[in-house]
Protein backbone atom coordinates (compact mmCIF):
# COMPACT_ATOMS: atom_id res chain seq x y z
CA UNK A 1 -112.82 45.50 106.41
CA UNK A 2 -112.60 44.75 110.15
CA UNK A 3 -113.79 41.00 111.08
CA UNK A 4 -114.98 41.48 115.01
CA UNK A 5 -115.50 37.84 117.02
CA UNK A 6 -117.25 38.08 120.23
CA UNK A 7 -116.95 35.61 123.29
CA UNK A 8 -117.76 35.20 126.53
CA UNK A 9 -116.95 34.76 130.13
CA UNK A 10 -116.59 30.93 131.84
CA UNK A 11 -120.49 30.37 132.62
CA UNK A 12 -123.07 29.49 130.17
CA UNK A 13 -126.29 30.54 130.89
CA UNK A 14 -128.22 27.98 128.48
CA UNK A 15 -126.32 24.88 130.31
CA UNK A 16 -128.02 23.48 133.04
CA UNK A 17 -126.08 21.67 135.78
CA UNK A 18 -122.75 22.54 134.67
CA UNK A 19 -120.89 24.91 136.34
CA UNK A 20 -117.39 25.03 136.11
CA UNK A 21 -116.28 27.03 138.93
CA UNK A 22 -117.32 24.82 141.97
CA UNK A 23 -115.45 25.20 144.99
CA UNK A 24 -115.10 23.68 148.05
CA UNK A 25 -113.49 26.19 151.08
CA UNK A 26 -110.65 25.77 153.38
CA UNK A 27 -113.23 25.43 156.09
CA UNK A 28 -114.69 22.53 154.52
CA UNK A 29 -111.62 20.62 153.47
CA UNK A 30 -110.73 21.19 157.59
CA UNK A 31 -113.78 19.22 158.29
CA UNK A 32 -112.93 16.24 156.56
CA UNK A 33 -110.89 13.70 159.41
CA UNK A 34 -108.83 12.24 156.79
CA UNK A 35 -106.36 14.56 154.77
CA UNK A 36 -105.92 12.20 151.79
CA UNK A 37 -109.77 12.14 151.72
CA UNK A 38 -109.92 15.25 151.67
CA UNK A 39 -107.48 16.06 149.11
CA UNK A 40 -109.44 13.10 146.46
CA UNK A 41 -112.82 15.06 147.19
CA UNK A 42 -110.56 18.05 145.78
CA UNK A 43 -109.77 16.42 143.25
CA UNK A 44 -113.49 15.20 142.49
CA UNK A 45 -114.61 18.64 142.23
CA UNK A 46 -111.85 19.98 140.21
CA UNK A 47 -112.40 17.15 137.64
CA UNK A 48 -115.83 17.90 137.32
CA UNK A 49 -115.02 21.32 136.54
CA UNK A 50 -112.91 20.35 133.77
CA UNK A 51 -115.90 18.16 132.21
CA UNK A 52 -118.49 21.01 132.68
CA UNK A 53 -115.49 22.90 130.90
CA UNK A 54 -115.88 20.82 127.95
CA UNK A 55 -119.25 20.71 128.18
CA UNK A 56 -119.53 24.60 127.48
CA UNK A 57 -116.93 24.80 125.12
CA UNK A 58 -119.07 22.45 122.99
CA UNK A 59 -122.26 23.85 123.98
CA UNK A 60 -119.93 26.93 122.37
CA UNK A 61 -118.74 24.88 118.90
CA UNK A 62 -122.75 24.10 118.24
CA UNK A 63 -123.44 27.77 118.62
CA UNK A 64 -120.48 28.63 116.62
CA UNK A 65 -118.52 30.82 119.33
CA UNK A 66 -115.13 30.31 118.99
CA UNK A 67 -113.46 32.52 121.85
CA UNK A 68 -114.00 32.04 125.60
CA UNK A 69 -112.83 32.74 129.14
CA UNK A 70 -112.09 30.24 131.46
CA UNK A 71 -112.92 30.36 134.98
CA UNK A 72 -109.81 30.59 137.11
CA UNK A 73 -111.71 28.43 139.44
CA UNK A 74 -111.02 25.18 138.21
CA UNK A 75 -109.20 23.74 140.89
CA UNK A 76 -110.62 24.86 144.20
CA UNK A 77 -107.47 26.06 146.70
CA UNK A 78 -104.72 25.09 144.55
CA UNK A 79 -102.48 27.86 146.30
CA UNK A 80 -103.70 27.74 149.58
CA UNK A 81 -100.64 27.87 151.73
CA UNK A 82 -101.55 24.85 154.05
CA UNK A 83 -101.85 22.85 150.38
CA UNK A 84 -98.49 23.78 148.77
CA UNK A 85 -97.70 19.53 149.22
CA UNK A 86 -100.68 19.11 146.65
CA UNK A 87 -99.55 18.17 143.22
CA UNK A 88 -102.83 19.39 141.84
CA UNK A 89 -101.86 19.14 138.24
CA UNK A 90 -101.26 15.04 138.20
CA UNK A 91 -104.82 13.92 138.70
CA UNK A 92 -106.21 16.31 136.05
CA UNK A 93 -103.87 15.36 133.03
CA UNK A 94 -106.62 13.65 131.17
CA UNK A 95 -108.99 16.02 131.34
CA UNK A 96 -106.54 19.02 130.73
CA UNK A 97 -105.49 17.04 127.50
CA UNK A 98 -108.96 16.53 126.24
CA UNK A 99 -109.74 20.28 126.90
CA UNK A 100 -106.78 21.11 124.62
CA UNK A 101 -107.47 19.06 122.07
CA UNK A 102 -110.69 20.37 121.77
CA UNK A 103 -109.56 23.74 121.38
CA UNK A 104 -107.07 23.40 118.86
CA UNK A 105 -109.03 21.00 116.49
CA UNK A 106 -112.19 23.86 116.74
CA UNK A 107 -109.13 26.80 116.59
CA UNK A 108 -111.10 28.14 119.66
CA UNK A 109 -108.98 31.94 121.33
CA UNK A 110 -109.41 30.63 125.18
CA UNK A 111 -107.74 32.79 128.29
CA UNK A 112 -107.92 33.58 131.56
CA UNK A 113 -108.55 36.21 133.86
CA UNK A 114 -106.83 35.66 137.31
CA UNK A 115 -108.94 37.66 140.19
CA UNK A 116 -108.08 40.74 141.55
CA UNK A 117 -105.95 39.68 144.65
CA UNK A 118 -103.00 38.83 141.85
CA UNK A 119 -101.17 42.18 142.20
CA UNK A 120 -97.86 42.72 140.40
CA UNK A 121 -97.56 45.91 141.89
CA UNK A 122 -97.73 45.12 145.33
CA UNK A 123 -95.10 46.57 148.11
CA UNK A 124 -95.55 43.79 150.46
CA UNK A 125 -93.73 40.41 149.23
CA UNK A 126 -96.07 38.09 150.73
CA UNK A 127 -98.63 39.32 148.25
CA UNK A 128 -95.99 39.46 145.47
CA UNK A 129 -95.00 35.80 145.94
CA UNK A 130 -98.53 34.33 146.09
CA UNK A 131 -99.68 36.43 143.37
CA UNK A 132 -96.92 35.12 140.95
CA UNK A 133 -98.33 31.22 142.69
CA UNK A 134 -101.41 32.04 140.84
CA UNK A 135 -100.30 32.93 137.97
CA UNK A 136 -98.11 30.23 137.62
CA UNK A 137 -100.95 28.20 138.31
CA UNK A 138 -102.46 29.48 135.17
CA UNK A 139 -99.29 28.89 133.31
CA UNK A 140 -99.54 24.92 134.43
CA UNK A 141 -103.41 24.87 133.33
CA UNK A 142 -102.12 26.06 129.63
CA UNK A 143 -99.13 23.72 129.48
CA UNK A 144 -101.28 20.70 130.51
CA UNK A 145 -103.55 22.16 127.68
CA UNK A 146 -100.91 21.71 125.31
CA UNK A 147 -101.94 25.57 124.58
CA UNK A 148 -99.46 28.30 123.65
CA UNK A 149 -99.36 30.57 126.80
CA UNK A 150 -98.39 33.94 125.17
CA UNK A 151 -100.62 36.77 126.25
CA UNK A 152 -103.52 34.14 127.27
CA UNK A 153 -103.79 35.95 131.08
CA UNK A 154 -105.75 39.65 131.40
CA UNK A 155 -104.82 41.33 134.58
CA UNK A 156 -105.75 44.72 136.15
CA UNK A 157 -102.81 46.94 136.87
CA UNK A 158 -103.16 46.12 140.45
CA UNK A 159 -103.49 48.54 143.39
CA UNK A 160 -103.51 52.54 143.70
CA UNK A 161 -102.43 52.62 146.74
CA UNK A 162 -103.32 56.64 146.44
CA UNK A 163 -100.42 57.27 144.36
CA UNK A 164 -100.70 56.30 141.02
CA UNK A 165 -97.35 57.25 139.68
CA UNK A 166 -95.39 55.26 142.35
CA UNK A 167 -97.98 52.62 141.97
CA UNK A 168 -96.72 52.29 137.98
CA UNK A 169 -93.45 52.49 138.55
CA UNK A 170 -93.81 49.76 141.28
CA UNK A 171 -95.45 47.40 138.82
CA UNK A 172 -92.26 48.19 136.34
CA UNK A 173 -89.32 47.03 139.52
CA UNK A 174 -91.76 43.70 140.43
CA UNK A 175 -91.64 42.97 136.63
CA UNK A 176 -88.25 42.53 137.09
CA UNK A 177 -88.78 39.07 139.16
CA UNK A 178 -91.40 38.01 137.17
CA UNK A 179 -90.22 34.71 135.63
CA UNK A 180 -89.72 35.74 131.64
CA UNK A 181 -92.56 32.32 131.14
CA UNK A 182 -95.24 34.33 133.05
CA UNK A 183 -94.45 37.57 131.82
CA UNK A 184 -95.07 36.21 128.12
CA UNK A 185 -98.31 35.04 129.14
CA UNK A 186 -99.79 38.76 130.79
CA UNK A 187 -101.96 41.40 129.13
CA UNK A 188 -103.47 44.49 130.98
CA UNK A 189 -106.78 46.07 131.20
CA UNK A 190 -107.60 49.70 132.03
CA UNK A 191 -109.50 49.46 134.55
CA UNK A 192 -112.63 51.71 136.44
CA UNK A 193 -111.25 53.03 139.55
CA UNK A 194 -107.44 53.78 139.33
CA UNK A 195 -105.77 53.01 135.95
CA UNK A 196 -106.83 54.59 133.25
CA UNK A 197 -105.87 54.10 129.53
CA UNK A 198 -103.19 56.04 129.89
CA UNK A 199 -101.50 54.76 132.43
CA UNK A 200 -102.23 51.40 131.38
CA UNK A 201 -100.46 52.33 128.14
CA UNK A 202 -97.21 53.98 130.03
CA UNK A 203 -96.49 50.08 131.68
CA UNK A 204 -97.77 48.54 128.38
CA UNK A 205 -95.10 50.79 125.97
CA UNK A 206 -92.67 50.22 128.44
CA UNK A 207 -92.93 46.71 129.14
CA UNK A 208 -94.29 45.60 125.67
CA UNK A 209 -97.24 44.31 127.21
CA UNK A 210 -100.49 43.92 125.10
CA UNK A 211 -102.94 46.34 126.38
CA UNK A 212 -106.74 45.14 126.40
CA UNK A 213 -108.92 48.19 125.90
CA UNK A 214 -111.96 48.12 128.75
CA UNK A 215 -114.29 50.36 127.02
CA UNK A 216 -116.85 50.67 129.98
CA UNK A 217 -114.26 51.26 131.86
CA UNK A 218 -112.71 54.18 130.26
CA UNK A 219 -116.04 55.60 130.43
CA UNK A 220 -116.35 55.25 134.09
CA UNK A 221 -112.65 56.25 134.59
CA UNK A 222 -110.80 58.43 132.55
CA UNK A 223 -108.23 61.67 132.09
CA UNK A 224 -109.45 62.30 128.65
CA UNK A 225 -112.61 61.12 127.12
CA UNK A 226 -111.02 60.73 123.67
CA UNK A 227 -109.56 57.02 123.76
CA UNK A 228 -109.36 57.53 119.73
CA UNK A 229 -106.32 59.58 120.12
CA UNK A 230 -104.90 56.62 121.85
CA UNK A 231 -106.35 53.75 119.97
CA UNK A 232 -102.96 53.22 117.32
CA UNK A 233 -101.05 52.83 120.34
CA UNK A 234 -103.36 50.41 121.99
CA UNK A 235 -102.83 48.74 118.47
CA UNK A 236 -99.36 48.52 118.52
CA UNK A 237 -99.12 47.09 121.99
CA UNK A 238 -100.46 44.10 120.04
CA UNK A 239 -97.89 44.17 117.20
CA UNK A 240 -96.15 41.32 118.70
CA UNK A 241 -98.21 38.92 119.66
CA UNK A 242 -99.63 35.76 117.65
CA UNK A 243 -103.25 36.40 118.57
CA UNK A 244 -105.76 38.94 117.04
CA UNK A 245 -106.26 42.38 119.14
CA UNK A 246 -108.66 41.80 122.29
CA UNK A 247 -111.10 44.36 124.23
CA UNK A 248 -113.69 43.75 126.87
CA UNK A 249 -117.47 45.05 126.35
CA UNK A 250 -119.79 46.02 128.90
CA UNK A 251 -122.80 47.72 129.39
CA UNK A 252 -123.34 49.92 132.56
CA UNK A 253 -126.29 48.39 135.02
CA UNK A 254 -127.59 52.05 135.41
CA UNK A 255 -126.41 56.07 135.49
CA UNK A 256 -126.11 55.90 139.17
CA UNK A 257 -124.60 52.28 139.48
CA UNK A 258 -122.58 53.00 135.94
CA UNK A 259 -119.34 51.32 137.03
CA UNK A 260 -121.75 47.55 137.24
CA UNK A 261 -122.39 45.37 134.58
CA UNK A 262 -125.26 44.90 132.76
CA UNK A 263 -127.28 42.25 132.07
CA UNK A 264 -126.54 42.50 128.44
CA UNK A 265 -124.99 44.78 126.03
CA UNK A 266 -125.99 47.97 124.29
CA UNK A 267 -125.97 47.55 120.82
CA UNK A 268 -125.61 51.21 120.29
CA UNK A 269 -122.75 51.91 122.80
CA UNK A 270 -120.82 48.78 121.24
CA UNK A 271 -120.94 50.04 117.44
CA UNK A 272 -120.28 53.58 118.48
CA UNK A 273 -117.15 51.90 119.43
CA UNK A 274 -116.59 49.95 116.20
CA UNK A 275 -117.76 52.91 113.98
CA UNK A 276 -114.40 54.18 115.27
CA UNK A 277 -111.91 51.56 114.82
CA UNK A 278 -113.70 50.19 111.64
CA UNK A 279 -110.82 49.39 109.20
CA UNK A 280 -108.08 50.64 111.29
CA UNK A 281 -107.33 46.60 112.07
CA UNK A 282 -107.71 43.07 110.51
CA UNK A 283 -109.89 41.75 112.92
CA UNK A 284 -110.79 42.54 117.02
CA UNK A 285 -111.82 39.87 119.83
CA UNK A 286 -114.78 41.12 121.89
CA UNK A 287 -114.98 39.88 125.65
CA UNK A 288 -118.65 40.42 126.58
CA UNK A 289 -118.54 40.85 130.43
CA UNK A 290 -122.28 40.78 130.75
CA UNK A 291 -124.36 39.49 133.66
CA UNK A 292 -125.65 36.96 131.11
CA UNK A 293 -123.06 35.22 129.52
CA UNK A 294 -123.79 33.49 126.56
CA UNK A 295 -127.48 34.66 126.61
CA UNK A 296 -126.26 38.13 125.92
CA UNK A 297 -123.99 36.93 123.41
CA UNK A 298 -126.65 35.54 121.77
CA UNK A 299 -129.13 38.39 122.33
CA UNK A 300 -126.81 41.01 120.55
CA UNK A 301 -125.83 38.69 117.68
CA UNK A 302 -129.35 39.04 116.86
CA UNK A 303 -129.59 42.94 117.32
CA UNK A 304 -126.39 42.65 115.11
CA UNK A 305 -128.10 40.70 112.48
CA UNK A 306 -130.05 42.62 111.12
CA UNK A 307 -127.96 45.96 110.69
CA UNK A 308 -127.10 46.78 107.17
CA UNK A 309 -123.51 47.87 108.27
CA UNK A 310 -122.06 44.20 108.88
CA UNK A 311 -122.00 41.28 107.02
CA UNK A 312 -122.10 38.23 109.15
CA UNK A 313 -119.82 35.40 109.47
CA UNK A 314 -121.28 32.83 111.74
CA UNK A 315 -122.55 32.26 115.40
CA UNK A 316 -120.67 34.63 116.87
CA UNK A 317 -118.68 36.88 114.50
CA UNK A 318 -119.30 39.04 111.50
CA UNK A 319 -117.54 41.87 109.40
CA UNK A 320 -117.74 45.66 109.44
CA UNK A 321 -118.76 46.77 106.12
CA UNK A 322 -116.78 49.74 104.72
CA UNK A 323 -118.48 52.56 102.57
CA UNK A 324 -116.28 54.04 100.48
C-alpha cells in the first residue's frame, strides 16, 4: 500500500493579506537617500515575509497539510551584487527560529525551489558564481531553520544551450566546485523544454542526485512516452536520502498552451499516474504546481474523497488501496 501526501507551492490562496514573497527592487532601494534606511526597510519587508510564512504554514497545520514550498523570495535582493556588505541573515534569526520550530514540532516536509537563473551548468563563471550565492542563500535560510538541508532544494538542469549532451556533461565538471554542503542539499526535475527524464536520470545516476519526476513535464517533453520503464530508477535515485520520494503535479492550461499550468489538477491524469506506481513504494510526496495553490489542493482532496480506490488519511494525504 502506497501512502501519497500532497502539498503545495509558497502562496495560499484562502489567506488574505499575507503574502510571503514581497519584494522591494533595486530601483527602489536606490531611491531611498539614506543607505542604512534603506537596508532596515529591507529588512521590514523580509520580516514580514517570514510572519506571513508562519501564517500559512499554520493556515496549513489547521487544514492538515503537512508538506510545503517556500517562496525563495523571502528576503528581497539578498544577492544583489551592490548588497554583498548586507548580513541579511542577523536581523531574521527570530523569525527563522520560530519557522523551524514550527516545522519540526508539526513534522511538516518544507523545500525550496530556487528560480531558473540558478544554473549549474552554465559556461560563463559570472553566472556560475552567483548561482552557487543563491543557493547558498538557501542553505543559510535552512540552517537558521534549524532544518536538515539534505535534498530540501529542486532545481532544473539548467540551460540547453542547443546541445544537450555537452550541456550534461557541463553540469557534471561545475559539480565539481560545488561546495559538498550545497550539493547535499540539490534534487533535479525533468523539465518541459530541454531535459527530459532521461537525461535528468544520466546526471542523477551519475551524481547520486535525487531525481524529482515532473509528470506534466514529461508529457510536454519527452524521448519516450513510457516513463514506467524508467520509474525504478527514478526510485533508486532516492535510495539515499532521509525523506520520502517527491514528484511535481500539474495539469496543462489547454492542448494548445499544454506546457502552462492549470488552475487546478486533473483528477484523472493524476491517478493514471498513481495506478502505475501503486505499491511499487512506501509512500510519494506530491508538489501540486497549480495556478491555485492551496485551493486546488483542497479541490482535488475532495475529488479524491470519494473514490473507492484510496483510503484517506487526513487533510491532505491518503492511501492507495491494493486489490489483490
Amino acid at each position: 500500500m502506497t501512502i501519497v501526501r500532497l502539498g503545495y507551492v509558497a502562496m495560499s490562496m484562502e489567506l488574505k493579506n499575507a503574502s510571503p514573497s514581497q519584494t522591494m527592487t533595486y530601483a527602489q532601494f536606490q531611491k531611498i537617500d539614506d543607505r542604512e534606511a534603506a537596508i532596515r526597510k529591507l529588512e521590514r519587508i523580509s520580516i514580514s515575509n517570514l510572519h506571513h510564512t508562519l501564517r500559512i504554514l499554520r493556515h496549513n497545520v489547521a487544514s492538515e497539510i503537512y508538506f510545503y514550498r517556500l517562496t525563495s523570495r523571502l528576503i528581497p535582493l539578498a544577492n544583489h551584487p551592490e548588497l554583498l556588505d548586507w548580513n541579511y541573515m542577523k536581523p531574521l534569526q527570530k523569525e527563522l527560529r520560530e519557522i523551524g520550530k514550527f516545522v519540526r514540532d508539526n513534522n511538516i516536509r518544507v523545500d525550496f525551489h530556487p528560480d531558473h537563473f540558478v544554473l549549474i551548468n552554465s559556461s560563463k563563471k559570472e553566472i556560475l558564481k552567483n548561482s552557487l550565492q543563491t543557493l547558498k542563500m538557501h542553505y543559510l535560510l535552512l540552517k537558521g531553520m534549524g532544518i536538515d538541508r539534505t535534498h530540501r532544494c529542486v532545481m532544473h538542469v539548467g540551460g540547453n544551450y542547443k546541445d544537450t549532451g555537452a550541456s550534461l556533461e557541463r553540469f557534471i565538471d561545475n559539480w565539481a566546485v560545488v561546495p559538498k554542503s550545497l550539493q547535499k542539499m540539490i534534487m533535479l526535475e525533468n523539465d518541459d523544454t530541454s531535459f527530459t527524464l532521461e537525461d535528468s536520470l544520466y546526471l542523477c545516476e551519475k551524481l547520486e542526485i535525487p531525481l524529482v519526476f515532473d509528470y506534466h513535464h514529461h508529457l510536454a517533453h519527452h524521448q519516450n512516452s513510457d516513463w514506467k520503464s524508467h520509474w525504478d530508477r527514478v526510485v533508486q535515485t532516492w535510495r539515499h536520502s532521509p525523506l520520502p520520494i517527491k514528484m511535481h503535479i500539474s495539469s496543462p492550461k489547454s492542448q494548445n498552451a499544454f506546457r502552462h499550468h492549470a488552475d487546478y489538477v486533473d483528477v484523472d491524469m493524476f491517478f493514471k499516474f498513481l495506478t502505475e506506481i501503486k505499491g511499487s513504494i512506501p509512500q510519494i510526496d506530491c508538489m501540486i504546481e497549480a495556478k491555485r495553490k492551496d485551493e486546488a489542493l483542497f479541490r482535488l482532496m475532495e475529488e479524491i474523497k470519494v473514490r473507492d480506490d484510496v483510503e484517506m488519511i487526513d487533510g491532505s494525504s491518503f492511501k492507495l488501496r491494493s486489490y489483490q
